[in-house]
C-alpha atoms as a PDB file:
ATOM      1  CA  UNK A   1      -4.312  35.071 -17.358  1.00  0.00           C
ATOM      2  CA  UNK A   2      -3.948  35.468 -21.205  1.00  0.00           C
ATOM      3  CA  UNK A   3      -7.790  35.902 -21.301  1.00  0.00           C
ATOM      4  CA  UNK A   4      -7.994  38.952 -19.083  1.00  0.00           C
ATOM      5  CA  UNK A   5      -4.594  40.420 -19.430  1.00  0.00           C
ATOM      6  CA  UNK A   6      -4.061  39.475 -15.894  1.00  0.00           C
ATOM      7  CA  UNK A   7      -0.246  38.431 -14.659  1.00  0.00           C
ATOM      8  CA  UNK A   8      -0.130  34.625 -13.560  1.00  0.00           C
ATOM      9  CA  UNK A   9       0.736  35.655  -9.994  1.00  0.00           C
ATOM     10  CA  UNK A  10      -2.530  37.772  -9.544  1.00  0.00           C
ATOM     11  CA  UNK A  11      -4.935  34.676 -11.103  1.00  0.00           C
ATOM     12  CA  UNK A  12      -3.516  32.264  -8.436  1.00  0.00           C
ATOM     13  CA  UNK A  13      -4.210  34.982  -5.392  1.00  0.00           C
ATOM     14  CA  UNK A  14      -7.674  35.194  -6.862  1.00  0.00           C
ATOM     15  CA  UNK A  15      -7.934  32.055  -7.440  1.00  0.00           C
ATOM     16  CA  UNK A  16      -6.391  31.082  -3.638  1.00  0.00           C
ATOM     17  CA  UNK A  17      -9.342  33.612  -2.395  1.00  0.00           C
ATOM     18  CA  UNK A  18     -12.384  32.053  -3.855  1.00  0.00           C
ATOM     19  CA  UNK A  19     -11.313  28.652  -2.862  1.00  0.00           C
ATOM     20  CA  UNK A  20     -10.852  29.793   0.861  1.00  0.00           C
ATOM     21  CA  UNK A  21     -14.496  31.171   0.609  1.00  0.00           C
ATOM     22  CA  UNK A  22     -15.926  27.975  -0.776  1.00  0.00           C
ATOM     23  CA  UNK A  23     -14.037  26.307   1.924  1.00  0.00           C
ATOM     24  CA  UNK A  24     -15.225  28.480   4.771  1.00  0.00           C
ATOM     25  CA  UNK A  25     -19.040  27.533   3.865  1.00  0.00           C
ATOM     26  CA  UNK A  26     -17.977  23.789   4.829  1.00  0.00           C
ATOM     27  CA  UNK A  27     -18.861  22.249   7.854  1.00  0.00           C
ATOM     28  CA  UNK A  28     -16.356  21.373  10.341  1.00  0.00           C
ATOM     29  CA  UNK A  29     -15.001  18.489   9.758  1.00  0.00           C
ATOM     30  CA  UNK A  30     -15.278  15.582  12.431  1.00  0.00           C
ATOM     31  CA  UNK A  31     -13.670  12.395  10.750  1.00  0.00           C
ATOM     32  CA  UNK A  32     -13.585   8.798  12.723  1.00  0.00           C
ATOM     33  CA  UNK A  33     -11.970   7.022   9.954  1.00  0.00           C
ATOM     34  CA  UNK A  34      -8.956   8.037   7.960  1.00  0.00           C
ATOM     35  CA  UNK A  35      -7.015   6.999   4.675  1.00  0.00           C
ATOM     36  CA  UNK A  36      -3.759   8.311   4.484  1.00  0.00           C
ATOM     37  CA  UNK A  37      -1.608   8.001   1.535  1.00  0.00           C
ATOM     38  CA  UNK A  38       1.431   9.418  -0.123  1.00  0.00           C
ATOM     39  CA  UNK A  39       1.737  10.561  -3.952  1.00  0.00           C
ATOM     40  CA  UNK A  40       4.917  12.081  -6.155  1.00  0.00           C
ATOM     41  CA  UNK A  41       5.089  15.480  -7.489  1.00  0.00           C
ATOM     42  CA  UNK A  42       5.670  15.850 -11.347  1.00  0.00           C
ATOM     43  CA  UNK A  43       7.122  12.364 -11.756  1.00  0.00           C
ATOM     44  CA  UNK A  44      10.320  13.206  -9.470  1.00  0.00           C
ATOM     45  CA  UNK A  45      11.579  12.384  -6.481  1.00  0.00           C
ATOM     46  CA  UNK A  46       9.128  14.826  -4.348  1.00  0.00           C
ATOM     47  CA  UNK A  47       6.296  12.847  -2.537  1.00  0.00           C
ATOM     48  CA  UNK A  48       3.346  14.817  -1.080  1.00  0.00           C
ATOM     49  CA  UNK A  49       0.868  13.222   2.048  1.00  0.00           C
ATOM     50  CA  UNK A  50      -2.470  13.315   1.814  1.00  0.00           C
ATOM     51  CA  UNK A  51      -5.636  12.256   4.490  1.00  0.00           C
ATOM     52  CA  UNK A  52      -8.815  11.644   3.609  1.00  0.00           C
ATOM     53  CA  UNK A  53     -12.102  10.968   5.472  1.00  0.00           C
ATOM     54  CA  UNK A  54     -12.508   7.380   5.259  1.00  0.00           C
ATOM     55  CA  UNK A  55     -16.242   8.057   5.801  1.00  0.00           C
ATOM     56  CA  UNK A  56     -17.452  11.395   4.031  1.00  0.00           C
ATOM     57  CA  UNK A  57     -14.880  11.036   1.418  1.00  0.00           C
ATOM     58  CA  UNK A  58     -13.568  14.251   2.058  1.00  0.00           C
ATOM     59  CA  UNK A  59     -10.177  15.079   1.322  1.00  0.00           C
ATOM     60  CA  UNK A  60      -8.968  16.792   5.176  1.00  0.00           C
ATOM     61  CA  UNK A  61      -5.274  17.929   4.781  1.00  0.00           C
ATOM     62  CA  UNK A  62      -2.678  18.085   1.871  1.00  0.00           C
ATOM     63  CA  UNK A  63       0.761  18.610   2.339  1.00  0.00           C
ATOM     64  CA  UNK A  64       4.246  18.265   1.173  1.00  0.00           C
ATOM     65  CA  UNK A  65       6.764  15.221   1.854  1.00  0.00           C
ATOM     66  CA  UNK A  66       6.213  12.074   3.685  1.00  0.00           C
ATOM     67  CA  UNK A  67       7.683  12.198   6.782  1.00  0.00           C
ATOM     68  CA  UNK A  68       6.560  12.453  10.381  1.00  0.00           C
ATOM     69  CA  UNK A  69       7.364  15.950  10.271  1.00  0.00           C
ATOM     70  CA  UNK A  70       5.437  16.378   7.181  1.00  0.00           C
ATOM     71  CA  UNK A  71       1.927  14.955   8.426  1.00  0.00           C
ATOM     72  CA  UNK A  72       2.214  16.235  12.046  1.00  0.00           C
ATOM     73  CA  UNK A  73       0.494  19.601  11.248  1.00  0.00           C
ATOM     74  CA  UNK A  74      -2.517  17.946  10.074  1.00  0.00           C
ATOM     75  CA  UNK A  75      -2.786  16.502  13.565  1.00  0.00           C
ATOM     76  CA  UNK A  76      -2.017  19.516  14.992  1.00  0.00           C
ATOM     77  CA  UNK A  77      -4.743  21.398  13.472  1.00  0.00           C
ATOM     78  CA  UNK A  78      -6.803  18.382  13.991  1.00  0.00           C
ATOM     79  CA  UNK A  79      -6.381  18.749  18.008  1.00  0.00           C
ATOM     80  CA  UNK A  80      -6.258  16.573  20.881  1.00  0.00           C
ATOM     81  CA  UNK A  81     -10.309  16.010  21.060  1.00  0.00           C
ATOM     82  CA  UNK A  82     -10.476  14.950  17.223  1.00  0.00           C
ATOM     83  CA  UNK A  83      -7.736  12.884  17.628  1.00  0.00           C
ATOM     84  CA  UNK A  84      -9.063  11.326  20.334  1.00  0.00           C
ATOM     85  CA  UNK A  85     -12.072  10.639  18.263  1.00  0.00           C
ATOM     86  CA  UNK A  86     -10.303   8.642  15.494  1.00  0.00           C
ATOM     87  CA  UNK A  87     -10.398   4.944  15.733  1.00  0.00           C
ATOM     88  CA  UNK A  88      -8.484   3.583  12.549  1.00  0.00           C
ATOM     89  CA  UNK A  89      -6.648   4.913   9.992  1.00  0.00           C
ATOM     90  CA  UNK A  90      -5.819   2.865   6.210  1.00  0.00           C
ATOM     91  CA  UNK A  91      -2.149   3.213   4.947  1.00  0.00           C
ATOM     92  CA  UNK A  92       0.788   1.257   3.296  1.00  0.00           C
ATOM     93  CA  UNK A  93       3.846  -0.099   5.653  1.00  0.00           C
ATOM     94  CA  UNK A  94       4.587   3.961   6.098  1.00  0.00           C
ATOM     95  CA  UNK A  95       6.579   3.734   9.476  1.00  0.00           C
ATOM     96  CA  UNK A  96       6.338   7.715   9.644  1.00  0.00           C
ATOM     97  CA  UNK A  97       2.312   7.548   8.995  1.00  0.00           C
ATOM     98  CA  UNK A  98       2.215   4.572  11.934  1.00  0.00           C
ATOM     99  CA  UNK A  99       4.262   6.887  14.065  1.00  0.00           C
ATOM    100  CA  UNK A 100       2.398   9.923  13.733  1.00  0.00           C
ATOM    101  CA  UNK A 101      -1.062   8.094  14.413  1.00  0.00           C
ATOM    102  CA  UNK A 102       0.662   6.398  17.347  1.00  0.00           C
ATOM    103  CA  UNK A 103       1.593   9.228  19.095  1.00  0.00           C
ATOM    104  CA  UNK A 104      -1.305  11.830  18.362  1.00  0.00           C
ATOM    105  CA  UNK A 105      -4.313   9.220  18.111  1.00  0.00           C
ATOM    106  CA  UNK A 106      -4.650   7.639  21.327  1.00  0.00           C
ATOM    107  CA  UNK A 107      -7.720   5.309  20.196  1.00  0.00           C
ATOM    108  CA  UNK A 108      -6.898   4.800  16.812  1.00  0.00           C
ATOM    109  CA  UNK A 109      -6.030   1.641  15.053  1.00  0.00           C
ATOM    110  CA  UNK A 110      -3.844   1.517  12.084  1.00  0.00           C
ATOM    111  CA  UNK A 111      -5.101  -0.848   9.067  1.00  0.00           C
ATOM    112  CA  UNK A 112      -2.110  -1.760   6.466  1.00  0.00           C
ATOM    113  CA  UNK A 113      -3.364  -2.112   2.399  1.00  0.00           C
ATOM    114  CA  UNK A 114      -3.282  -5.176   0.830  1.00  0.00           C
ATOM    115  CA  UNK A 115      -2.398  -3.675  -2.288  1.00  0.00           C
ATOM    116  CA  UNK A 116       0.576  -2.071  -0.795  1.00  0.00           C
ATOM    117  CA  UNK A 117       1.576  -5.336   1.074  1.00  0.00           C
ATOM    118  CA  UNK A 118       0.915  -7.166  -1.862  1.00  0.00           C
ATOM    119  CA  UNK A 119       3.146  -4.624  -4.381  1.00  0.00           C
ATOM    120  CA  UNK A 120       5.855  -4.968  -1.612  1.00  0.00           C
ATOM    121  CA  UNK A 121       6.053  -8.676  -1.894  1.00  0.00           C
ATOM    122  CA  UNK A 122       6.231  -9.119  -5.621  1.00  0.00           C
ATOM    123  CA  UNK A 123       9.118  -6.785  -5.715  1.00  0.00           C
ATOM    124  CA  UNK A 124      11.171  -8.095  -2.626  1.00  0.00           C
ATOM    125  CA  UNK A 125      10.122 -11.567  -3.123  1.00  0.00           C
ATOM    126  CA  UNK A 126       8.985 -12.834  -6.333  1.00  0.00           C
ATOM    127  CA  UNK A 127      10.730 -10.182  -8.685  1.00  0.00           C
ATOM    128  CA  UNK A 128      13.943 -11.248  -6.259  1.00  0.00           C
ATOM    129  CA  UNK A 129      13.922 -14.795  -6.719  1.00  0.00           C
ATOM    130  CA  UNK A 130      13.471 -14.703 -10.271  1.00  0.00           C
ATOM    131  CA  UNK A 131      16.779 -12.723 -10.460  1.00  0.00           C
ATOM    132  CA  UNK A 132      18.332 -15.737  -8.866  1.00  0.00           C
ATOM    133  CA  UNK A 133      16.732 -18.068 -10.726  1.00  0.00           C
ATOM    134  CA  UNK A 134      18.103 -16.592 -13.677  1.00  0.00           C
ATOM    135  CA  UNK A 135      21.601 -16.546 -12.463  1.00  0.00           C
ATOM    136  CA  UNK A 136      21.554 -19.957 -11.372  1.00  0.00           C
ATOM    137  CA  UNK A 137      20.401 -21.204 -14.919  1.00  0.00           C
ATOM    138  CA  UNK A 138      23.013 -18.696 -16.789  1.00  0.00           C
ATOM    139  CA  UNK A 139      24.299 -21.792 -18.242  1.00  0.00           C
ATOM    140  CA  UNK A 140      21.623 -22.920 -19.731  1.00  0.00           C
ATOM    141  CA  UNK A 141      20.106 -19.783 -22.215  1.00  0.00           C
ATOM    142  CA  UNK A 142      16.969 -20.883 -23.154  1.00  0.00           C
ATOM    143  CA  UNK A 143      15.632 -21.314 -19.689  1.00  0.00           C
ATOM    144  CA  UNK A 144      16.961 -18.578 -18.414  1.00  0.00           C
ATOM    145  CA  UNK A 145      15.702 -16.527 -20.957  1.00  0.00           C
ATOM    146  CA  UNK A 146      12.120 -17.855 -20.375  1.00  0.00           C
ATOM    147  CA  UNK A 147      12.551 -16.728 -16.106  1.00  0.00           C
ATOM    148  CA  UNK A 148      14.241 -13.245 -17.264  1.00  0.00           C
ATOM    149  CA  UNK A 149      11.300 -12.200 -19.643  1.00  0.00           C
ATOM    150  CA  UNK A 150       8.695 -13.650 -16.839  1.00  0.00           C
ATOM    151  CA  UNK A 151       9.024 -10.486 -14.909  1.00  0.00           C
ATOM    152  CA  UNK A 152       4.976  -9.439 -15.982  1.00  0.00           C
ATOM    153  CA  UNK A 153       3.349 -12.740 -15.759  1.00  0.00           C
ATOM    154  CA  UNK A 154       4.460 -13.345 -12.341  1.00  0.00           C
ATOM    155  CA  UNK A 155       3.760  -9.912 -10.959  1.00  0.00           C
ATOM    156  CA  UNK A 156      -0.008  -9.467 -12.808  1.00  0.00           C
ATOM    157  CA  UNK A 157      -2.848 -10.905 -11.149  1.00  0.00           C
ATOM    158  CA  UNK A 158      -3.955 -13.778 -12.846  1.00  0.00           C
ATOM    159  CA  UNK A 159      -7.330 -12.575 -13.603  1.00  0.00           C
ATOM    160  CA  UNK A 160      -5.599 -10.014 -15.303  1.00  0.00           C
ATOM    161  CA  UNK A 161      -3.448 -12.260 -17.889  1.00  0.00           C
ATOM    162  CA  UNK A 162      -5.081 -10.740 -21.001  1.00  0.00           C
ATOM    163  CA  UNK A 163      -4.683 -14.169 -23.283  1.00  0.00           C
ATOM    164  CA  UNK A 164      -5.215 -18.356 -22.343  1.00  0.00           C
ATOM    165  CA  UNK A 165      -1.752 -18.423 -24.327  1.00  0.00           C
ATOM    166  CA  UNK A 166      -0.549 -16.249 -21.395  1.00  0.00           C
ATOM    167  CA  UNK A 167      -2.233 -18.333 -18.824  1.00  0.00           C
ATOM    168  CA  UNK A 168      -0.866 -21.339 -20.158  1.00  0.00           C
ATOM    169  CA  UNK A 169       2.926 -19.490 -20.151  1.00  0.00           C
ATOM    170  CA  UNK A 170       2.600 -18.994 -16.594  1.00  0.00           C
ATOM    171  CA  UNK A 171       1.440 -22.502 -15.845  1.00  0.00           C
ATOM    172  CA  UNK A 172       4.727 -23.948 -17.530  1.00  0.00           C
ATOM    173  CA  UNK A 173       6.862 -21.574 -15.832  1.00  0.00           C
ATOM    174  CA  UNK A 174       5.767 -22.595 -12.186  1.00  0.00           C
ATOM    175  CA  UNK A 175       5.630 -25.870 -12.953  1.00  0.00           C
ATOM    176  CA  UNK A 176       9.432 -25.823 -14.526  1.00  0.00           C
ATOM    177  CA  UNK A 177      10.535 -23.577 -11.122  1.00  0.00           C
ATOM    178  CA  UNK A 178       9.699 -24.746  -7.968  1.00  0.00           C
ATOM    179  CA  UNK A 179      10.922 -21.881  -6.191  1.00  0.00           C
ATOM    180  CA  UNK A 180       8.938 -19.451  -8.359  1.00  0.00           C
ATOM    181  CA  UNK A 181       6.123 -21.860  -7.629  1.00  0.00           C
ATOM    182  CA  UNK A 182       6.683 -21.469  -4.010  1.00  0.00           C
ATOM    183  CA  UNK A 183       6.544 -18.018  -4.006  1.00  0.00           C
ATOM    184  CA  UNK A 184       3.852 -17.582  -6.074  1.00  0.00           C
ATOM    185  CA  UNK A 185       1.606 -19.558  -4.190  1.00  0.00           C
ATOM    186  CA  UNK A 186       2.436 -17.786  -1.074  1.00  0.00           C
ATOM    187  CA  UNK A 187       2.064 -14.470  -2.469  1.00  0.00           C
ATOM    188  CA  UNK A 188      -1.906 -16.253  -2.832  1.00  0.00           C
ATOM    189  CA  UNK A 189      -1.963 -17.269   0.581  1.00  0.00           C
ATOM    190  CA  UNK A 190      -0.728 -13.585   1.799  1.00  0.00           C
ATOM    191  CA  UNK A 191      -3.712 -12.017  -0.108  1.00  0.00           C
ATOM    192  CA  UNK A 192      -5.868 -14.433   2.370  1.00  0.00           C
ATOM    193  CA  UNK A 193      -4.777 -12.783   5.474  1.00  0.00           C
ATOM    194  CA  UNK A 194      -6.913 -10.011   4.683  1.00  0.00           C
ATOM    195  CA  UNK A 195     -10.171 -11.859   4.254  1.00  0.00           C
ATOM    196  CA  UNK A 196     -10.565 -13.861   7.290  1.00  0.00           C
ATOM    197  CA  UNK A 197     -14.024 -13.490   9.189  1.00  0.00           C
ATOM    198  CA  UNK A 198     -12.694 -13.386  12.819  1.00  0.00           C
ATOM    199  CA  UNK A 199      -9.424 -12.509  14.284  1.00  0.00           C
ATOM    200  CA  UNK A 200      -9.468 -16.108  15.660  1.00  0.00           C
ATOM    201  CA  UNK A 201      -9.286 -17.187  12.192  1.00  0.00           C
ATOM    202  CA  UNK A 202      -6.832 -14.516  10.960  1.00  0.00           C
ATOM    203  CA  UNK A 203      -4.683 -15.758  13.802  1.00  0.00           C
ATOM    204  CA  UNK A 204      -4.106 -19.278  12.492  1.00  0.00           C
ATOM    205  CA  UNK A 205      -3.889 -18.257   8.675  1.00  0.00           C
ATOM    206  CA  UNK A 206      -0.890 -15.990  10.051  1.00  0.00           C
ATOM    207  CA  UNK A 207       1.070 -18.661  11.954  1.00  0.00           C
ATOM    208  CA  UNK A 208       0.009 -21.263   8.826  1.00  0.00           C
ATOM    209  CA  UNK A 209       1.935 -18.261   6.484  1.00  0.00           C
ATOM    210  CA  UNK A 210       4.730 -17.899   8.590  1.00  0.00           C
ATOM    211  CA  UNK A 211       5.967 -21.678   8.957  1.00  0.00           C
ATOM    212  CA  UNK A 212       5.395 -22.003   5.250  1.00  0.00           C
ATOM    213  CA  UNK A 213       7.827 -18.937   4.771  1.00  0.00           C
ATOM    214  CA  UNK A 214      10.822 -20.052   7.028  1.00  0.00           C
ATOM    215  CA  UNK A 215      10.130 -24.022   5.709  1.00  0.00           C
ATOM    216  CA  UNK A 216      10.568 -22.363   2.028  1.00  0.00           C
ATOM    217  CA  UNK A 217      13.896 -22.005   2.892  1.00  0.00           C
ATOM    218  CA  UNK A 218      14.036 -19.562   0.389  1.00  0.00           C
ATOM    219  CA  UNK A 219      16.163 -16.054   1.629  1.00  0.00           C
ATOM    220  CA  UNK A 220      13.951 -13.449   0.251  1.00  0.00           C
ATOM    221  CA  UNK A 221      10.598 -15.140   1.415  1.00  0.00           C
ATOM    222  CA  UNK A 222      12.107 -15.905   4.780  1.00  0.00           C
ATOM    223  CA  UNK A 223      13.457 -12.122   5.397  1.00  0.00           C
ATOM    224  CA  UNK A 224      10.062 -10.825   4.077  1.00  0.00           C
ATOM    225  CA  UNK A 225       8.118 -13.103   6.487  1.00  0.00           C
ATOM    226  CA  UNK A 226      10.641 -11.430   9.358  1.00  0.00           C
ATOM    227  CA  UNK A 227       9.746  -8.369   8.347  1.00  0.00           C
ATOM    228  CA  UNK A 228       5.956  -8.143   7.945  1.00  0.00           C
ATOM    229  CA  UNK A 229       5.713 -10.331  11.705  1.00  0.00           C
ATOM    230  CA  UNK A 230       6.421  -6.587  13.110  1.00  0.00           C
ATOM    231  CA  UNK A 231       3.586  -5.416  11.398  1.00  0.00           C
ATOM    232  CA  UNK A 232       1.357  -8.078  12.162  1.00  0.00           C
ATOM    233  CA  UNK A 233      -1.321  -5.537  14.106  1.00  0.00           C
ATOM    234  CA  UNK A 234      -2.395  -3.397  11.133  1.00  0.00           C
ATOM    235  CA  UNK A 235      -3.107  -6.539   9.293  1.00  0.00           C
ATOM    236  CA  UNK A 236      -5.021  -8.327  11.613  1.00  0.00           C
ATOM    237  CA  UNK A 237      -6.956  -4.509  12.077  1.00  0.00           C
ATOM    238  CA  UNK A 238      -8.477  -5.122   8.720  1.00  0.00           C
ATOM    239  CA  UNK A 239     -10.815  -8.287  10.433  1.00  0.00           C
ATOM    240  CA  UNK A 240     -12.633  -5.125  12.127  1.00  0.00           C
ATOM    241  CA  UNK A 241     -12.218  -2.167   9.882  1.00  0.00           C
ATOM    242  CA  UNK A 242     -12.234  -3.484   6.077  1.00  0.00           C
ATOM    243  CA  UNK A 243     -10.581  -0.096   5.056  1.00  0.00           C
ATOM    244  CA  UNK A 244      -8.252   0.580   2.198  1.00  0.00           C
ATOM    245  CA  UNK A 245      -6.240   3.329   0.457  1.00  0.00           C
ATOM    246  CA  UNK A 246      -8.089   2.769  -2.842  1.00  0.00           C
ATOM    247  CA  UNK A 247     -10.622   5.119  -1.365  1.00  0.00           C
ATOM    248  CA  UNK A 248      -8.204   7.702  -2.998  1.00  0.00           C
ATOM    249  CA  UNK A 249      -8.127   6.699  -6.413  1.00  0.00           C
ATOM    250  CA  UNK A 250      -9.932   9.392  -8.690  1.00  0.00           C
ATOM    251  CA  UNK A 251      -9.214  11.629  -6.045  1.00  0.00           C
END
């Protein structure tokens, strides 16, 4: 605008123009495989939705918010045939996404991320029991300043520990805690339910996680494990469609 002595409002209509005519060159789009994700707007409490063609890598629809009325226009523009032609679709535990798919994808089966799954645990599980931990030991300051300032080293992936000395931290810790031990291990197991070779497998790797949970008898594992049994078909998806949302990353 500054460089042309153009006001700001006239460089976006241009600028709106030329990207509708470099759009209208592109073939129409005919997706079988979707990613959809949500994202926030300038670091607020604004979320936009976004699809992409799990396939073609195509980004298909962007729009504001994240609920079912937000994401229903792409499948509206979509149509009945292309919805009809979808058959799985990647996303976090988004109950508005599942809804939406449901209801306008007849043939379509939904795939949950691990990496969302995963995030979801460490902060209703393992971030949650470390709080307690911590309040049970408040008599006892040195230990329960050790749990309190554990909050990275039990979140981060292992692999990801930057230093042995942090390795070996993390090794004291669990073995000092057997309820962060618990967890932790389970959070391993979880991760495993995405890998299995056959949904015969995935099956009894389910049930195995499950009794583990409730036998923890630890609250936070037990009402997590309650939770994620409702979403128990868009896990066991992934055996036949090893899709993710990390297709959108660089996007």
């Amino acid at each position: 605008a500054q460089m042309f002595g153009l006001h700001w409002d006239t460089v976006r209509l241009l600028e709106r123009r030329a990207l509708q005519a470099a759009l209208s060159d592109l073939p129409k789009a005919q997706p079988r495989r979707l990613v959809m994700d949500e994202f926030a707007l300038f670091k607020g409490h604004r979320y936009a939705s976004v699809v992409l063609d799990a396939d073609t890598r195509r980004v298909l629809w962007i729009g504001e918010g994240r609920s079912r009325a937000a994401v229903r226009p792409f499948f509206e523009e979509l149509g009945p045939e292309g919805c009809a032609r979808i058959e799985a679709v990647a996303m976090d535990m988004n109950t508005a996404f599942d809804l939406e798919v449901r209801q306008h994808c007849p043939n379509a089966r939904v795939v949950y991320d691990l990496f969302h799954v995963v995030a979801k645990y460490g902060r209703e599980v393992i971030d949650r029991v470390r709080v307690d931990e911590a309040n049970r030991l408040r008599h006892d300051k040195p230990a329960r300043q050790v749990i309190k300032q554990a909050r990275w080293l039990l979140l981060r992936n292992p692999q990801n520990l930057k230093t042995p000395e942090q390795q070996v931290r993390l090794e004291d810790l669990l073995a000092a805690n057997h309820a962060l031990m618990k967890v932790y291990l389970m959070k391993t197991e979880l991760k495993t339910l995405w890998t299995p070779s056959t949904a015969w497998g995935w099956r009894s790797a389910w049930k195995q996680w499950l009794r583990h949970a409730h036998e923890s008898e630890i609250p936070a594992l037990i009402q997590f494990a309650k939770r994620l049994k409702s979403y128990w078909r868009g896990i066991v998806s992934r055996v036949r469609w090893p899709m993710h949302t990390g297709q959108l990353e660089g996007i």
